[in-house]
C-alpha atoms as a PDB file:
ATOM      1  CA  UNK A   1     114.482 101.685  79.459  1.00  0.00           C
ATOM      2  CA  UNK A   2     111.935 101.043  76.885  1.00  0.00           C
ATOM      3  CA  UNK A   3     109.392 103.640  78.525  1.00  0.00           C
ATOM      4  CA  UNK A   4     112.026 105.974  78.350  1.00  0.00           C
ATOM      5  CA  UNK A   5     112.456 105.673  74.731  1.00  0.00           C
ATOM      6  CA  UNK A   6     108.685 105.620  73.746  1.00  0.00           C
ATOM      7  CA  UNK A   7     108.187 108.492  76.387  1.00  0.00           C
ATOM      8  CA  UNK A   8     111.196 110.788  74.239  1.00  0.00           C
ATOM      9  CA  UNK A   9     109.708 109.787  71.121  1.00  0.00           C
ATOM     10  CA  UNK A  10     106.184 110.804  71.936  1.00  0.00           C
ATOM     11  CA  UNK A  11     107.901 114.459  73.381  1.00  0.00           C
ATOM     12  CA  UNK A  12     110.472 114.370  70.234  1.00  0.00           C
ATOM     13  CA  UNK A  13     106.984 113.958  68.073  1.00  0.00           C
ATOM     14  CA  UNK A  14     105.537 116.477  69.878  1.00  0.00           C
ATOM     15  CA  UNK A  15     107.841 119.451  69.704  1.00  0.00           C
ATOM     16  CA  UNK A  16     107.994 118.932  65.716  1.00  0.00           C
ATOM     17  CA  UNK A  17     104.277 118.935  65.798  1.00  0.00           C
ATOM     18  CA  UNK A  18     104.046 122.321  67.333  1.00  0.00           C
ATOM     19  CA  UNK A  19     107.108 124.253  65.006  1.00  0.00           C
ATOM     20  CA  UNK A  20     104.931 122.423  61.796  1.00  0.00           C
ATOM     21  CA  UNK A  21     102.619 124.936  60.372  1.00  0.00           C
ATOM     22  CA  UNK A  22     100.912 121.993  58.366  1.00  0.00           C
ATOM     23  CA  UNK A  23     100.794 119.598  61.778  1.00  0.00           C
ATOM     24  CA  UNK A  24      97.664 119.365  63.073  1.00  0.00           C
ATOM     25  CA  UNK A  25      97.488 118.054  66.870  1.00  0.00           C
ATOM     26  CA  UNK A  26      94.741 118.103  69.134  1.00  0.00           C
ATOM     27  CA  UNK A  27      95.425 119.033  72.764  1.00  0.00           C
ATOM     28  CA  UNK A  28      94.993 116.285  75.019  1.00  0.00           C
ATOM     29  CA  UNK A  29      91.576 116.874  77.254  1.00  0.00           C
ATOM     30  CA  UNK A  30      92.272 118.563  80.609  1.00  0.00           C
ATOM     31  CA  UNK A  31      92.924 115.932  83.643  1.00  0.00           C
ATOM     32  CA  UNK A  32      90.415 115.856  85.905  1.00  0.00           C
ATOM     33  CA  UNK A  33      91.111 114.503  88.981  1.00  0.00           C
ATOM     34  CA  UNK A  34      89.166 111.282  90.379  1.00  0.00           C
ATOM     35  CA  UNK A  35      87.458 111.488  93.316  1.00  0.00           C
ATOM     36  CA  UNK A  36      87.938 107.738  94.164  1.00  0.00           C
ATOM     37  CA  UNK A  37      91.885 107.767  93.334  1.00  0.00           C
ATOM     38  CA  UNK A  38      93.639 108.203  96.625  1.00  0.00           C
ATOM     39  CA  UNK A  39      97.213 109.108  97.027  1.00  0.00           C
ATOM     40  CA  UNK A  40      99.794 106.776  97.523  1.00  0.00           C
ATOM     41  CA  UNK A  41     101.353 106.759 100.986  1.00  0.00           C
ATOM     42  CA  UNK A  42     104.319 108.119 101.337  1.00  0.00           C
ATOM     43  CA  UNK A  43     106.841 106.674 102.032  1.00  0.00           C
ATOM     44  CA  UNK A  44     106.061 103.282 100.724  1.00  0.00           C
ATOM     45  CA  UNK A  45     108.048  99.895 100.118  1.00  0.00           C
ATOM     46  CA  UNK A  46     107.376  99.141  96.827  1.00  0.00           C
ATOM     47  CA  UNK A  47     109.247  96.004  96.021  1.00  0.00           C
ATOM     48  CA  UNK A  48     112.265  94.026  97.495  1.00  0.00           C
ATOM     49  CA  UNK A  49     114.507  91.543  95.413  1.00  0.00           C
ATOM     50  CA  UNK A  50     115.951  88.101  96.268  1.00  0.00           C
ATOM     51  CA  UNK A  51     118.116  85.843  94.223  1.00  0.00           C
ATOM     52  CA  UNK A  52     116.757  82.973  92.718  1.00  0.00           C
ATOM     53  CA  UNK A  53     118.435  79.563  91.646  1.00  0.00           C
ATOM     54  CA  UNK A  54     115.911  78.729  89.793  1.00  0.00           C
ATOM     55  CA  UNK A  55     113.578  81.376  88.437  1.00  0.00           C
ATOM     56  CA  UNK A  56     110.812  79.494  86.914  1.00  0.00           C
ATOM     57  CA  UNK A  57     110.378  77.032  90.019  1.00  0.00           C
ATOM     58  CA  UNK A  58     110.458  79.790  92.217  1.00  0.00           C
ATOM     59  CA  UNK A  59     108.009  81.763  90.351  1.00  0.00           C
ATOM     60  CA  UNK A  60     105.503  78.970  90.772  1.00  0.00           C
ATOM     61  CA  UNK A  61     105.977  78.739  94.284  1.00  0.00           C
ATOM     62  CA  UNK A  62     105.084  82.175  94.595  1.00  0.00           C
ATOM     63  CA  UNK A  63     101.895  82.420  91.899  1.00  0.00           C
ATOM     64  CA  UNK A  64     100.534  78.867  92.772  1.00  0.00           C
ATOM     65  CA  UNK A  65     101.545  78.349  96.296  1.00  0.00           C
ATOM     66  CA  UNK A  66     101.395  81.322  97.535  1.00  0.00           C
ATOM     67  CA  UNK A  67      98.518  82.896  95.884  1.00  0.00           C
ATOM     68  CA  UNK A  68     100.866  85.729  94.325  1.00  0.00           C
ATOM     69  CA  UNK A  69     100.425  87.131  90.561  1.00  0.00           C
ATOM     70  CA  UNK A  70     103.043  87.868  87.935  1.00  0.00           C
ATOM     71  CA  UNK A  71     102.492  91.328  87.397  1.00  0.00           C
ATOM     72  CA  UNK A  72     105.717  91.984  85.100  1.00  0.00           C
ATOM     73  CA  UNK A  73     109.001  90.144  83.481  1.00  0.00           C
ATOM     74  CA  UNK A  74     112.198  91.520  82.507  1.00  0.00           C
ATOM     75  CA  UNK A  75     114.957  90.102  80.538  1.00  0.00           C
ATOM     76  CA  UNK A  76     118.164  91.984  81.536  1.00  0.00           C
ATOM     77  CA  UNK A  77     121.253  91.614  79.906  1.00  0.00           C
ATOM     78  CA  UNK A  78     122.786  89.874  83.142  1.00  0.00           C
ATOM     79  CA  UNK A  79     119.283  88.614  84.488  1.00  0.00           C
ATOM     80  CA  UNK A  80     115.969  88.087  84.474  1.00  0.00           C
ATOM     81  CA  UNK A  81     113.320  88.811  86.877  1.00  0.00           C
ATOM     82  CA  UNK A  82     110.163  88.172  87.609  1.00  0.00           C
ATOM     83  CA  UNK A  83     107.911  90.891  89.933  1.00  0.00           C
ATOM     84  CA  UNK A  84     104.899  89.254  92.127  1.00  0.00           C
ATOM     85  CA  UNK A  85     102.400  90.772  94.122  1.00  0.00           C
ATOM     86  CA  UNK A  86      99.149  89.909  95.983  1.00  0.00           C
ATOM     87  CA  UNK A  87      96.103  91.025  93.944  1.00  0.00           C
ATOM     88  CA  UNK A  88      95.719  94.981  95.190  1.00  0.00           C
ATOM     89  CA  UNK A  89      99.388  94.776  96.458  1.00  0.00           C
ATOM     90  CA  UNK A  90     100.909  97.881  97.332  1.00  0.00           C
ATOM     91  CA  UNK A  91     104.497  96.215  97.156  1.00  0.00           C
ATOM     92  CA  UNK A  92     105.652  93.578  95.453  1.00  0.00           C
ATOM     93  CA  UNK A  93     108.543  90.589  95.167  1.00  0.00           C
ATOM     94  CA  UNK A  94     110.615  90.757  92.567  1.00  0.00           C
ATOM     95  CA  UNK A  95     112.347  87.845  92.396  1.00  0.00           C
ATOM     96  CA  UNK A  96     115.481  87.562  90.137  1.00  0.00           C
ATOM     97  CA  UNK A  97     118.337  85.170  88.701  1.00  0.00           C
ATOM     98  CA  UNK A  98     121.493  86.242  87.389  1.00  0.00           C
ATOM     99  CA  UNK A  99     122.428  85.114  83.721  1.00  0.00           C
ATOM    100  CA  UNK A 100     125.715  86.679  83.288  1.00  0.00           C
ATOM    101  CA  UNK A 101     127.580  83.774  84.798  1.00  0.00           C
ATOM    102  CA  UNK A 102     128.826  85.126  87.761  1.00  0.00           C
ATOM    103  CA  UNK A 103     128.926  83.352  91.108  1.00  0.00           C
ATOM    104  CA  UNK A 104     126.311  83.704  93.033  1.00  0.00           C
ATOM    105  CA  UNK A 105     124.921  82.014  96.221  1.00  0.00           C
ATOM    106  CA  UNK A 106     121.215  81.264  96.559  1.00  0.00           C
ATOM    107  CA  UNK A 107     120.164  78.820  99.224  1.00  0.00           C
ATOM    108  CA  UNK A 108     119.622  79.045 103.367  1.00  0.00           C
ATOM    109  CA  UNK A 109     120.304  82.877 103.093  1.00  0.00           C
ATOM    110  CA  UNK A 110     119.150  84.814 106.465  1.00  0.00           C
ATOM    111  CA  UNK A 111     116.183  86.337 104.640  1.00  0.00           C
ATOM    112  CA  UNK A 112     112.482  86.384 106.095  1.00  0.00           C
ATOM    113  CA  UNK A 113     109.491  87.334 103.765  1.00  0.00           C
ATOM    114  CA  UNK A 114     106.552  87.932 105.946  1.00  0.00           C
ATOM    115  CA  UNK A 115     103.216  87.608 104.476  1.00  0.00           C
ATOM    116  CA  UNK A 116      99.724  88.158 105.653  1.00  0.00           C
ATOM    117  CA  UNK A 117      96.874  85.788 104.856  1.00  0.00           C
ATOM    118  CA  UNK A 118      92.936  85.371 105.672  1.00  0.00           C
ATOM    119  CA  UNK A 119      94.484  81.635 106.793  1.00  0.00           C
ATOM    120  CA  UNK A 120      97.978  81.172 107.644  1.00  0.00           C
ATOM    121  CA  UNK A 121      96.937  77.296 108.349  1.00  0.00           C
ATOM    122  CA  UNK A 122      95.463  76.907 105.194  1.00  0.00           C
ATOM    123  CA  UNK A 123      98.469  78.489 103.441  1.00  0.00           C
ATOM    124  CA  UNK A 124     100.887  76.151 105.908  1.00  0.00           C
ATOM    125  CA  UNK A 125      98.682  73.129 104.637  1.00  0.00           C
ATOM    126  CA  UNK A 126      99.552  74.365 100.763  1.00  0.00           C
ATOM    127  CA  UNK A 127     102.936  74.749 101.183  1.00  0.00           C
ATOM    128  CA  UNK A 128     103.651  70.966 102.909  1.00  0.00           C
ATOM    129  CA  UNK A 129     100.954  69.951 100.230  1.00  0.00           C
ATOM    130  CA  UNK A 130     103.528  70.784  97.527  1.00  0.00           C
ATOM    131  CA  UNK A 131     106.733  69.083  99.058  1.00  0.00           C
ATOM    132  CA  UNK A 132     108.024  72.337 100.804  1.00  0.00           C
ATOM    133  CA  UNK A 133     108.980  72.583 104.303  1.00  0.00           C
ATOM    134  CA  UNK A 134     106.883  73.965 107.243  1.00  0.00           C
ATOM    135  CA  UNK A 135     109.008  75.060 110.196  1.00  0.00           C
ATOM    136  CA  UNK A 136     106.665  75.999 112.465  1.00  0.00           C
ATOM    137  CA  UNK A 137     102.666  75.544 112.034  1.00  0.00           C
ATOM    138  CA  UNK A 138     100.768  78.969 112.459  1.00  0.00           C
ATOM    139  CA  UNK A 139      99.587  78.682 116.536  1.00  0.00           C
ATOM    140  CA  UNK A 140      99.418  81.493 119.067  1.00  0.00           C
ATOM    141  CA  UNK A 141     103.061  82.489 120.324  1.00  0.00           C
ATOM    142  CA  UNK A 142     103.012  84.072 123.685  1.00  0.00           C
ATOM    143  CA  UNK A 143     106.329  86.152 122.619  1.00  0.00           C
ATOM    144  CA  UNK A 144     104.519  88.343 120.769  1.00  0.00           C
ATOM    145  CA  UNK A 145     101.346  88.473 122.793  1.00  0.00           C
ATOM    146  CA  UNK A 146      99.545  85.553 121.418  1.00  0.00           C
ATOM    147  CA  UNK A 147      99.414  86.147 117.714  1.00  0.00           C
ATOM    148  CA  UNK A 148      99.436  83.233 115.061  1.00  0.00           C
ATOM    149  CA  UNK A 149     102.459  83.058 113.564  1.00  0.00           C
ATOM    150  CA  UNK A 150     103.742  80.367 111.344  1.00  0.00           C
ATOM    151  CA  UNK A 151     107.238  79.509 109.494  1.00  0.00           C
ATOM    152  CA  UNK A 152     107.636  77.964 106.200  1.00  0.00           C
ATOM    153  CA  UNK A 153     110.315  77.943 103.838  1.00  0.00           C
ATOM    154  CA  UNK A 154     110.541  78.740 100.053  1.00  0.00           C
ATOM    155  CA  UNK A 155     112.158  77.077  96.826  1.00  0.00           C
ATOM    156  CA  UNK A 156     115.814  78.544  98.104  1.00  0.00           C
ATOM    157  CA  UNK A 157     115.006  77.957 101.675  1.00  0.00           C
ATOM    158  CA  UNK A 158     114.384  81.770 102.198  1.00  0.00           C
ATOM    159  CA  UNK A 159     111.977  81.906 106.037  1.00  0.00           C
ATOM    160  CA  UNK A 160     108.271  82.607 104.844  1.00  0.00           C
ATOM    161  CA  UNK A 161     106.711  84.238 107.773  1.00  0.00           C
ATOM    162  CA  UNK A 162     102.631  83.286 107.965  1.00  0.00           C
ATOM    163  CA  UNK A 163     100.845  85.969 109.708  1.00  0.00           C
ATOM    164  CA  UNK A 164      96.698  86.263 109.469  1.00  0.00           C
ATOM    165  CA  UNK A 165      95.200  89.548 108.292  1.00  0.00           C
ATOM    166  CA  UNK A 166      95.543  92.576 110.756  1.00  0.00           C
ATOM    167  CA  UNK A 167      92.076  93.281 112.262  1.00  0.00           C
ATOM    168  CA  UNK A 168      90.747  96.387 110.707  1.00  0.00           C
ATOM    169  CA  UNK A 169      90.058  98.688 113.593  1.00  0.00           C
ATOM    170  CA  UNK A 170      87.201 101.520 113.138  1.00  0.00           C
ATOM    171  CA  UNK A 171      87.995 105.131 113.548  1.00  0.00           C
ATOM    172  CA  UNK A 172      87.293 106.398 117.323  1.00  0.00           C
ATOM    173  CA  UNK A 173      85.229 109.057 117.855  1.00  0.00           C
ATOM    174  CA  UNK A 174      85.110 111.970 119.349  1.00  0.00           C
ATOM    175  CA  UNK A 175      83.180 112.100 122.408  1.00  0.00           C
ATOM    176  CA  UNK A 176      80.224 114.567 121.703  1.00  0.00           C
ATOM    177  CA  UNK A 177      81.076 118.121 123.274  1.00  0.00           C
ATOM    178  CA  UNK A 178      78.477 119.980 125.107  1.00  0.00           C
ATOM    179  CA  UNK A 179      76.746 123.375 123.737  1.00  0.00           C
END
């Protein structure tokens, strides 16, 4: 909402720029286009919201458990939230608690965040390190063809789902075709 204001004023300043004889307003420099700036995918997730009980413990879990960073707060008029993201996140957490008093229900919902790590054991060690629960310690499971997955839970008992990194596979090339 705020953007949207300071955006209209900025255009509302504008216009009366341009019918002012006397208004003097430099055009902005011509956009020129990065070479390193790659589009965003399309489609892409870019955030999903859970209810919070308790916003500030929560939003510790996530920045100092989970290795997460506040990237921005809002105070609503009926709640507040707080969006999280790995560093170079494409999509992010927002996680949010509802101030307007009405009844709302928080804990052991069926909701699984999964999350990939450089080392879901380490991360499993972290998050029984600071009193939370591990389910299930990140080991091989044949049901999905021996990859490590782990289960943890968070503040409000939401499944945390510890997966390691996805191997980066190189582009395959085209066999060479003969002349």
């Amino acid at each position: 909402m705020q953007f949207r204001v300071v955006a209209f004023a900025a255009l509302l300043l504008a216009a009366c720029s341009q019918n002012d004889p006397v208004a003097k307003v430099a055009a902005p420099p011509p956009v020129q286009p990065q070479a390193e700036a790659a589009l965003q995918k399309d489609p892409l997730l870019s955030a999903v919201g859970i209810g919070v009980s308790d916003l500030a413990k929560s939003t510790d879990f996530y920045v100092n458990v989970m290795g997460m960073e506040k990237i921005r707060s809002y105070k609503l008029s009926y709640m507040d939230e707080e969006v999280l993201g790995y560093p170079d996140a494409e999509s992010f957490i927002v996680l949010m608690h509802w101030t307007d008093g009405s009844p709302r229900t928080y804990k052991d919902l069926p909701i699984k965040i999964v999350t990939r790590v450089k080392d879901p054991v380490a991360l499993a060690a972290k998050i029984k390190a600071a009193g939370y629960e591990v389910t299930r310690e990140p080991q091989p499971s044949e049901a999905v063809g021996g990859a490590i997955v782990g289960f943890a839970k968070d503040p409000d008992g939401y499944t945390l789902e510890l997966l390691p990194l996805r191997q980066t596979t190189p582009p395959a090339t085209a066999p060479a075709t003969p002349n």
